[in-house]
Protein backbone atom coordinates (compact mmCIF):
# COMPACT_ATOMS: atom_id res chain seq x y z
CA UNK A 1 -6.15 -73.91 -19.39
CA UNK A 2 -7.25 -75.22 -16.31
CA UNK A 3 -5.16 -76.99 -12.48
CA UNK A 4 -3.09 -79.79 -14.78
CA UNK A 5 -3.15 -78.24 -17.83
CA UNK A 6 -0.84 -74.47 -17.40
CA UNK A 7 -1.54 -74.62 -14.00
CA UNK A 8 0.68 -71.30 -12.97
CA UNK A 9 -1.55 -69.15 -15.46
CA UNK A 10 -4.36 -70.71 -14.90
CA UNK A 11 -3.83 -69.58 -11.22
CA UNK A 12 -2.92 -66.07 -12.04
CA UNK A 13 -5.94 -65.46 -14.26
CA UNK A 14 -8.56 -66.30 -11.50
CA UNK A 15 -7.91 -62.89 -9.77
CA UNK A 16 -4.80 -60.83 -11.18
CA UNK A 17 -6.49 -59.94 -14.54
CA UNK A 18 -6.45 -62.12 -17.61
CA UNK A 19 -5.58 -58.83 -19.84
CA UNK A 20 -2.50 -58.77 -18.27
CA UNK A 21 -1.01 -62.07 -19.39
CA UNK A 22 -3.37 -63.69 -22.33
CA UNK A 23 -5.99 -62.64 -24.69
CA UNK A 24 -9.10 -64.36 -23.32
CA UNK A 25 -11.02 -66.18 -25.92
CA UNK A 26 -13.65 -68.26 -24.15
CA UNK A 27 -14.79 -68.81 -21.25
CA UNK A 28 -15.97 -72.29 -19.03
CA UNK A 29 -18.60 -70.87 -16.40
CA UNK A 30 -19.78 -73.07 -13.61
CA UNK A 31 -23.46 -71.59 -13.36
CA UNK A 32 -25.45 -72.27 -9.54
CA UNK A 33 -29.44 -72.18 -9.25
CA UNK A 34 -30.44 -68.48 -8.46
CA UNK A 35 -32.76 -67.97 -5.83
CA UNK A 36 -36.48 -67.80 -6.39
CA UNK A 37 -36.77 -64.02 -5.07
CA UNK A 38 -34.39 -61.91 -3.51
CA UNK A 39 -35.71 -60.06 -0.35
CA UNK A 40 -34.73 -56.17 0.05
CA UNK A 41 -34.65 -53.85 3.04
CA UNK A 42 -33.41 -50.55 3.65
CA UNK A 43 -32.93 -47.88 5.94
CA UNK A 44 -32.39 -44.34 5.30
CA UNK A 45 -31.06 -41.71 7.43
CA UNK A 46 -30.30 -37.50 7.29
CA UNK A 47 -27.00 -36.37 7.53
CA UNK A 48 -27.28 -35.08 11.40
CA UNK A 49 -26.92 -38.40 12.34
CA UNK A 50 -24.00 -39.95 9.20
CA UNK A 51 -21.89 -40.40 12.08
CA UNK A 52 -23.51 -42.63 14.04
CA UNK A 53 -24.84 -44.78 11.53
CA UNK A 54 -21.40 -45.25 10.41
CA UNK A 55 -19.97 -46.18 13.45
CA UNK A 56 -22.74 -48.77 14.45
CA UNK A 57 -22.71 -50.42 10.68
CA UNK A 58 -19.03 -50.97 11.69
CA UNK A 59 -19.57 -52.24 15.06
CA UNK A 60 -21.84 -54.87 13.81
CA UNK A 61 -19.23 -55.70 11.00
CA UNK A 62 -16.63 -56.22 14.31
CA UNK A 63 -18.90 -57.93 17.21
CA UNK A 64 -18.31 -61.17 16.10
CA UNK A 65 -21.49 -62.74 17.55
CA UNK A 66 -23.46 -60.50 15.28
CA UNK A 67 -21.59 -60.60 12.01
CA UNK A 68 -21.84 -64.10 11.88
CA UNK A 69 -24.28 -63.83 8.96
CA UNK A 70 -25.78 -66.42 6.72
CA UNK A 71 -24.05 -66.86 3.50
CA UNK A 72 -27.27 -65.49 2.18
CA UNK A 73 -27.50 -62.18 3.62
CA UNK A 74 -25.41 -59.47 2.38
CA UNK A 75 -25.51 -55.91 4.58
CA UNK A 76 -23.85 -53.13 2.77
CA UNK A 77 -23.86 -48.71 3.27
CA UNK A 78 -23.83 -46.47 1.36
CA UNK A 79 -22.89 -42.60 2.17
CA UNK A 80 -23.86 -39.46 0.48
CA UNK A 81 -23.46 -35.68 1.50
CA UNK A 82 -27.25 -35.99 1.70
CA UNK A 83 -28.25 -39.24 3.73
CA UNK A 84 -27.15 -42.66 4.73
CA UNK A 85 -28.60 -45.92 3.62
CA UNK A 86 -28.03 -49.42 5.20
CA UNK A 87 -29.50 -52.31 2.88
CA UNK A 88 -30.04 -55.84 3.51
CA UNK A 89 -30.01 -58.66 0.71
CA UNK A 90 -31.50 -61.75 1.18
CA UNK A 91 -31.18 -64.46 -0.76
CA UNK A 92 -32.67 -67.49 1.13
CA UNK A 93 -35.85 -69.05 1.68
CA UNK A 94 -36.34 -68.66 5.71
CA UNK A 95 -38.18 -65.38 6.60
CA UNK A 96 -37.12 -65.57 10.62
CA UNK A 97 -33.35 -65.33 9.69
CA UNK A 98 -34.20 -62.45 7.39
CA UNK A 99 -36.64 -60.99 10.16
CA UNK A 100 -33.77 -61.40 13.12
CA UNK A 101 -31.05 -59.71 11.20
CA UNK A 102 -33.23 -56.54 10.95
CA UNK A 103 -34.14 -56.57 14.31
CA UNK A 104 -30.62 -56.85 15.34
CA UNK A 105 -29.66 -54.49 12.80
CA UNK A 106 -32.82 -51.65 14.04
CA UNK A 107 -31.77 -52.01 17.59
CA UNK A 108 -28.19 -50.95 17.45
CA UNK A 109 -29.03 -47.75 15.22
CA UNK A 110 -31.27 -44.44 15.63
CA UNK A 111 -35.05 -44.45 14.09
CA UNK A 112 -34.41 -44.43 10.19
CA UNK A 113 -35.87 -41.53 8.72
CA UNK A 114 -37.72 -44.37 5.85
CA UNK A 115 -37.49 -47.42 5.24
CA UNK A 116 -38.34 -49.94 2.07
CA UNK A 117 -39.27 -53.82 2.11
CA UNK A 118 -39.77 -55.02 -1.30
CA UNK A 119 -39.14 -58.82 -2.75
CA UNK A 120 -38.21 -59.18 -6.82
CA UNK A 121 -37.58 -61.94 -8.26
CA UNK A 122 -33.29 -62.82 -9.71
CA UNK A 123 -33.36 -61.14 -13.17
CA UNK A 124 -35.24 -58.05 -11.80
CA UNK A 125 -33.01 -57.92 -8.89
CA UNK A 126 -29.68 -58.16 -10.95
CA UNK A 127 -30.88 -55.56 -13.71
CA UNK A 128 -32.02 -53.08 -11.35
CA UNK A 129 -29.45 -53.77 -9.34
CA UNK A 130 -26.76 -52.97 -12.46
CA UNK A 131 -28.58 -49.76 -13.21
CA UNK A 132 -29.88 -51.22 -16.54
CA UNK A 133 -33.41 -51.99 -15.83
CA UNK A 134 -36.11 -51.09 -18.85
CA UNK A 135 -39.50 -48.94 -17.60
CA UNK A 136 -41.44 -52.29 -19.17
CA UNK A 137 -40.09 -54.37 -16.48
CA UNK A 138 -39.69 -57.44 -19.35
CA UNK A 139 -36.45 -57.89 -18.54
CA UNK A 140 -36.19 -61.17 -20.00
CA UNK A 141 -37.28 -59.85 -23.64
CA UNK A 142 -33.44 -57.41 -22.56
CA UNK A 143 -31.94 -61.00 -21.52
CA UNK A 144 -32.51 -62.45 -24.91
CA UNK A 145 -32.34 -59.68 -27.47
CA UNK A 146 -29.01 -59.15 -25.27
CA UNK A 147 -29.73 -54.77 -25.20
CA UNK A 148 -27.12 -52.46 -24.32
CA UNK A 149 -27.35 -49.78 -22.27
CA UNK A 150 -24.93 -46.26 -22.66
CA UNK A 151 -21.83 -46.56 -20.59
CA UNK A 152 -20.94 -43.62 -18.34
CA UNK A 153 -17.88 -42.53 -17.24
CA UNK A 154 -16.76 -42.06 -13.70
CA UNK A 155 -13.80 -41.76 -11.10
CA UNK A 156 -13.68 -44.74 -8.50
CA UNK A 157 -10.96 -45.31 -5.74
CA UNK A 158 -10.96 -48.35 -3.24
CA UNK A 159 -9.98 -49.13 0.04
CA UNK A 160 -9.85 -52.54 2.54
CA UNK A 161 -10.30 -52.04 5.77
CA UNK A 162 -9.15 -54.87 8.91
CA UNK A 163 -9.94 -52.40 11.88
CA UNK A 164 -13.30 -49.56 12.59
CA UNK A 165 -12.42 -46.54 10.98
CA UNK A 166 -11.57 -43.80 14.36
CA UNK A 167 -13.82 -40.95 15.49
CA UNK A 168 -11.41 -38.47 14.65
CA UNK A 169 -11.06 -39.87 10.77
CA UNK A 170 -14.95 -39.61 10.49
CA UNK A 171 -15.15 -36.38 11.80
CA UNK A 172 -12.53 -35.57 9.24
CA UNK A 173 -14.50 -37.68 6.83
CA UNK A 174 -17.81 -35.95 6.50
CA UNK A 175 -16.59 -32.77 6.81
CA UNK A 176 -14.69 -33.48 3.79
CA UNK A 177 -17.91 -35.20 2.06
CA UNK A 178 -20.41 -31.68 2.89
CA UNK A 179 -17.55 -29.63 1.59
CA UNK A 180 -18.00 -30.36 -1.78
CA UNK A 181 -20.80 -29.36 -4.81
CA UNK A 182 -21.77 -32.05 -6.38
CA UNK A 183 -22.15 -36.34 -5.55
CA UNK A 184 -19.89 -38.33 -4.45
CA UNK A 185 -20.87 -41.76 -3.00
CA UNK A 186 -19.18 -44.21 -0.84
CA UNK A 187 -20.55 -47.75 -0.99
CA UNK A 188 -19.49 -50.20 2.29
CA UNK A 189 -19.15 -53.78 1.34
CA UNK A 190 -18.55 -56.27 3.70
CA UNK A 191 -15.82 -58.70 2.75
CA UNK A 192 -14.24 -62.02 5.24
CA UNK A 193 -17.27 -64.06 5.51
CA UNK A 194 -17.31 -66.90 2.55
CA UNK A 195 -14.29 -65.40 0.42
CA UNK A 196 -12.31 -65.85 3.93
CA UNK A 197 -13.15 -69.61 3.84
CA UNK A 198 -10.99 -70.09 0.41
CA UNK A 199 -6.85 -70.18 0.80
CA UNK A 200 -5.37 -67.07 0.17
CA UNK A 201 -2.95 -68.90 -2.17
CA UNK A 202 -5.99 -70.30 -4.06
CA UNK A 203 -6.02 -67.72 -6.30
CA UNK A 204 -4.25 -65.02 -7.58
CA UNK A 205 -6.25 -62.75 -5.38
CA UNK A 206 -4.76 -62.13 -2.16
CA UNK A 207 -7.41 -60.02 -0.36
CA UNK A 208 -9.76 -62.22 1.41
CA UNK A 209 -9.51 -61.81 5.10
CA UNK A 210 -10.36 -57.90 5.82
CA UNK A 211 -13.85 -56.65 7.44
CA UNK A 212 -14.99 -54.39 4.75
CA UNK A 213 -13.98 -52.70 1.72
CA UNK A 214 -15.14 -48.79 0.16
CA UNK A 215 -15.73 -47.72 -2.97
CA UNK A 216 -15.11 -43.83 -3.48
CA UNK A 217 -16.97 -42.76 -6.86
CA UNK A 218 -17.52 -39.50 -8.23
CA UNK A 219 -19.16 -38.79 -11.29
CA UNK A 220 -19.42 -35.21 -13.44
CA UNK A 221 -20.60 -34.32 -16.84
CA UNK A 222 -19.17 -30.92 -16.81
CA UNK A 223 -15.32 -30.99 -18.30
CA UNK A 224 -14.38 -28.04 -17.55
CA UNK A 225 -15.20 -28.50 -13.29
CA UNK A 226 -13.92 -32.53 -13.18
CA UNK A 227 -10.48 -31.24 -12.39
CA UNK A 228 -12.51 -29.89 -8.30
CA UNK A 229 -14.47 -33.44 -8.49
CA UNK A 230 -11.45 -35.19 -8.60
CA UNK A 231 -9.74 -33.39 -6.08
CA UNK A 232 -12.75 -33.45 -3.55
CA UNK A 233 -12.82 -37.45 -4.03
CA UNK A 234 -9.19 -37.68 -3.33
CA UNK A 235 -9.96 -35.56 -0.21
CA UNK A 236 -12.16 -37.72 0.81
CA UNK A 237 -11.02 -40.68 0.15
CA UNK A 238 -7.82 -39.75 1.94
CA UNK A 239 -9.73 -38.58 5.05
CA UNK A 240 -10.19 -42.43 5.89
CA UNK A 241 -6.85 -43.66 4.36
CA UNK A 242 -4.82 -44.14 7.34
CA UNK A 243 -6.93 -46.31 9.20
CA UNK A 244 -7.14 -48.77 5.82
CA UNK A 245 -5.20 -51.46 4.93
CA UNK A 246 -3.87 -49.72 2.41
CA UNK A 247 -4.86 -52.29 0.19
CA UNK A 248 -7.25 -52.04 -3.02
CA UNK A 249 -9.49 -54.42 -5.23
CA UNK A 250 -7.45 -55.12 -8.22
CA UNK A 251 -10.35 -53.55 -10.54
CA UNK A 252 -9.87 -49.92 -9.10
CA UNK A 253 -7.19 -48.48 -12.08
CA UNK A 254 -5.92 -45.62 -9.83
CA UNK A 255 -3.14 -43.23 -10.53
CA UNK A 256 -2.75 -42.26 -7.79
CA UNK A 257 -2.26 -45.16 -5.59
CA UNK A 258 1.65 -45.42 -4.74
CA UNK A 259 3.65 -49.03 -5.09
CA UNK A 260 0.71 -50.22 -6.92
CA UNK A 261 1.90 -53.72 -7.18
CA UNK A 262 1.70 -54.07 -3.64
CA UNK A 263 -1.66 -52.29 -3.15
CA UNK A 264 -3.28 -54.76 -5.61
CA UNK A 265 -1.01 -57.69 -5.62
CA UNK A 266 0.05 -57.58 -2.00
CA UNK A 267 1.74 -61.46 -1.10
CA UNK A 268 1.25 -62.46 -4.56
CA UNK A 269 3.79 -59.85 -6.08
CA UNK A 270 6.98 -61.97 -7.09
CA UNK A 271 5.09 -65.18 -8.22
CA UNK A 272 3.16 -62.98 -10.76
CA UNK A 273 5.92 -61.27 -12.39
CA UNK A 274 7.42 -64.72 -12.29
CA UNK A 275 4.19 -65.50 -14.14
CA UNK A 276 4.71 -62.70 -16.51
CA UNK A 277 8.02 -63.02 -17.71
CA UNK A 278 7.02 -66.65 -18.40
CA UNK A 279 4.04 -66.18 -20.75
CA UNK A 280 4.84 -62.58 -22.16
CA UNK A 281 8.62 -62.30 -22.08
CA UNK A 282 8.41 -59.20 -24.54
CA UNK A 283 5.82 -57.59 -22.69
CA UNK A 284 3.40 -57.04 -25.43
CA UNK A 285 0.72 -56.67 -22.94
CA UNK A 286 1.98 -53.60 -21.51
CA UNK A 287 -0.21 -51.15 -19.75
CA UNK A 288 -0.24 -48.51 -17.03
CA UNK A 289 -0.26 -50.78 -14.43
CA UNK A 290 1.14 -54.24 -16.40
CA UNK A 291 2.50 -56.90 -14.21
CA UNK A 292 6.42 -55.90 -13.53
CA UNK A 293 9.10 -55.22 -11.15
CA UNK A 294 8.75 -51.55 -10.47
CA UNK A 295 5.57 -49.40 -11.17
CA UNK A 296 5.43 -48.02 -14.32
CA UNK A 297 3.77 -45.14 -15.81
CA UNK A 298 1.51 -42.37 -14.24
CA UNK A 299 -0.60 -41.83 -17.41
CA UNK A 300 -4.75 -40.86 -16.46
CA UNK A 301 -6.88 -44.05 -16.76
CA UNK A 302 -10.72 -42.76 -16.24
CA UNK A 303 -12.80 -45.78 -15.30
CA UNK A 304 -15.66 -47.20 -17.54
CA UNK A 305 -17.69 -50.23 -16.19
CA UNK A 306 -21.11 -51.10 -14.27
CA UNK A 307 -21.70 -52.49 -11.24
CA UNK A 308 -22.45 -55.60 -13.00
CA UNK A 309 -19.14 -56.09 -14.02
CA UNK A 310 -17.85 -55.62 -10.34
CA UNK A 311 -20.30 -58.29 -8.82
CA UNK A 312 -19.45 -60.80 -11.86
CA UNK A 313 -15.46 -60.65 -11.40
CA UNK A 314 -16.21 -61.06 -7.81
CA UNK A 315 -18.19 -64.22 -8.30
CA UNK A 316 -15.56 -65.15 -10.77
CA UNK A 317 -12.69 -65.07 -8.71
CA UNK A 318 -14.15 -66.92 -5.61
C-alpha cells in the first residue's frame, strides 16, 4: 500500500488509525540520523506561583517573534498540584541557539525554585524519556535483547488549544487541580511549528495548525477510590474546556468526549467513512469508537500505552 498503489487507504492509515480499517502486517519505516546528544534544561517552580508560569509559557507559545523556534528545540510544561516544570529539548549542534532560548525563556518568568542542565546521548534520552530506562544505564544491551518493561494502566484525556487559556479558567483550573488527593498531571505540548508546514489534507490527520495541545492523566492503584480519580480528572480537565478547540489527538480513547467523530476526525469525517465502507463493508473492525456515521457505543475503554508509543505515532504520521 503506498500513493499509486490503494492510495485512499493508504491516506487514511497515516493518521486515522490502521486498526480501524486493516490488520497491519508490516511496516516500511523511513529512519533519519539521530542526533549525537540531546541537550536538557528545566525549570521548576512551587505552586504559589502555577499561575504565572502558566500564563507566561503561553505567552511565549503566542508572541510570534519568540515562538519562532528551531525545528530542534522542543519547550513543553508540565503541571502538578505540587510544582510546575518548563523543559527545553535540544536536539542540534549550536550551543548559542540553545543558550538564547533559555535566556528568553528565564526573562519572561519568576526565579525557578531549581533548575537541571544535563546532556545524554539518543538511546539514553529516548529510554528515560519512555519511563523504561534500566539502573545499569546499558541501554543498548535493552535495545538488542529487545526487554519489556510492565505496562501500567492509566486515565488520559486531551485537548488542542488555538487561543491562551483566560485568567478566570486558570483560576478555576488549579483550584480544581489542589482539590484533589492524589496525582494528576497535565503535560503542555506545543504543536503548529513543523507539523503546520505539511497540508492538512496530507494525511488523514487533520490537527496541525493549533498552538498547543494537553494531556490530562491520572493514574491510581487503588480500585475501590478510581471511581473520585476519575471524576477529579474530568473536573479538571473540564475547568479549561471551553477555551479549547474542542478538538483531541486521535490516540486519547475517551468516553466521554461527545460527537467523537468530529473531536478526532474533525474535516476529515465523511471521506473516512467513505474510506470505511469501502475496505470493511461488514464492519468487522468494529469498536467503541470504529469509523461510522453516528457515534456508537459508550462502553469504558481504560488506556494502556507509554509515552513511547505517543512520540512514535507522532513521528509516524508527520
Amino acid at each position: 500500500i503506498n500513493k499509486t498503489h490503494e492510495p485512499e487507504l493508504y491516506w487514511a492509515l497515516r493518521g486515522a488509525g490502521g486498526g480501524l480499517f486493516v490488520i497491519v502486517t508490516e511496516f516500511k519505516i523511513r529512519l533519519v540520523k539521530s542526533p549525537p546528544l540531546v541537550r536538557r534544561f528545566s525549570s521548576t517552580w512551587y505552586p504559589n506561583v502555577t499561575k504565572l508560569v502558566m500564563q507566561r509559557y503561553q505567552s511565549l507559545l503566542f508572541d510570534d517573534k519568540i515562538s519562532n523556534f528551531s525545528n530542534n528545540l522542543f519547550l513543553f510544561m508540565r503541571v502538578l498540584k505540587t510544582h510546575v516544570a518548563i523543559s527545553i529539548l535540544y536536539f542540534g549542534i549550536e550551543f548559542d541557539e540553545f543558550n538564547n532560548t533559555i535566556s528568553s525563556l528565564l526573562a519572561t518568568l519568576p526565579t525557578p525554585n531549581r533548575t537541571k542542565l544535563y546532556e545524554q546521548d539518543w538511546l539514553t534520552f529516548v529510554y528515560k524519556l519512555s519511563g523504561i530506562a534500566n539502573g545499569s544505564g546499558d541501554h543498548q544491551l535493552l535495545l538488542l535483547d529487545r526487554l519489556t518493561y510492565p505496562t501500567y494502566h492509566f486515565k488520559a484525556k486531551h485537548l488542542f488549544y488555538d487561543r491562551p487559556i483566560s485568567s478566570h479558567n486558570l483560576d478555576k483550573f488549579i483550584d480544581r487541580l489542589a482539590s484533589g488527593d492524589g496525582e494528576i498531571t497535565m503535560i503542555f505540548l506545543p504543536w503548529d511549528g513543523y507539523l503546520s508546514t505539511i497540508p492538512v489534507d496530507e494525511t488523514a490527520f487533520p490537527h496541525r495548525h493549533f498552538k498547543f495541545g494537553i494531556q490530562f492523566q491520572v493514574s491510581s492503584n487503588d480500585e475501590q477510590h478510581e471511581k473520585e480519580q476519575m471524576n477529579w480528572l474530568n473536573q479538571v480537565y473540564l475547568a479549561v474546556y471551553n477555551d479549547s478547540t474542542k478538538h483531541s489527538y486521535v490516540n486519547y480513547i475517551d468516553r466521554d468526549v461527545p460527537n467523537w467523530m468530529n473531536v478526532y476526525h474533525h474535516t476529515h469525517q465523511q471521506r473516512l467513512i467513505n474510506i470505511q465502507h469501502m475496505y470493511d463493508k461488514n464492519n468487522r473492525f468494529y469498536f467503541e469508537k470504529t469509523i461510522e456515521e453516528s457515534n456508537g457505543g459508550n462502553q469504558h475503554i481504560f488506556l494502556n500505552f507509554h509515552l513511547a508509543s505517543f512520540v512514535f505515532v507522532v513521528f509516524f504520521i508527520v
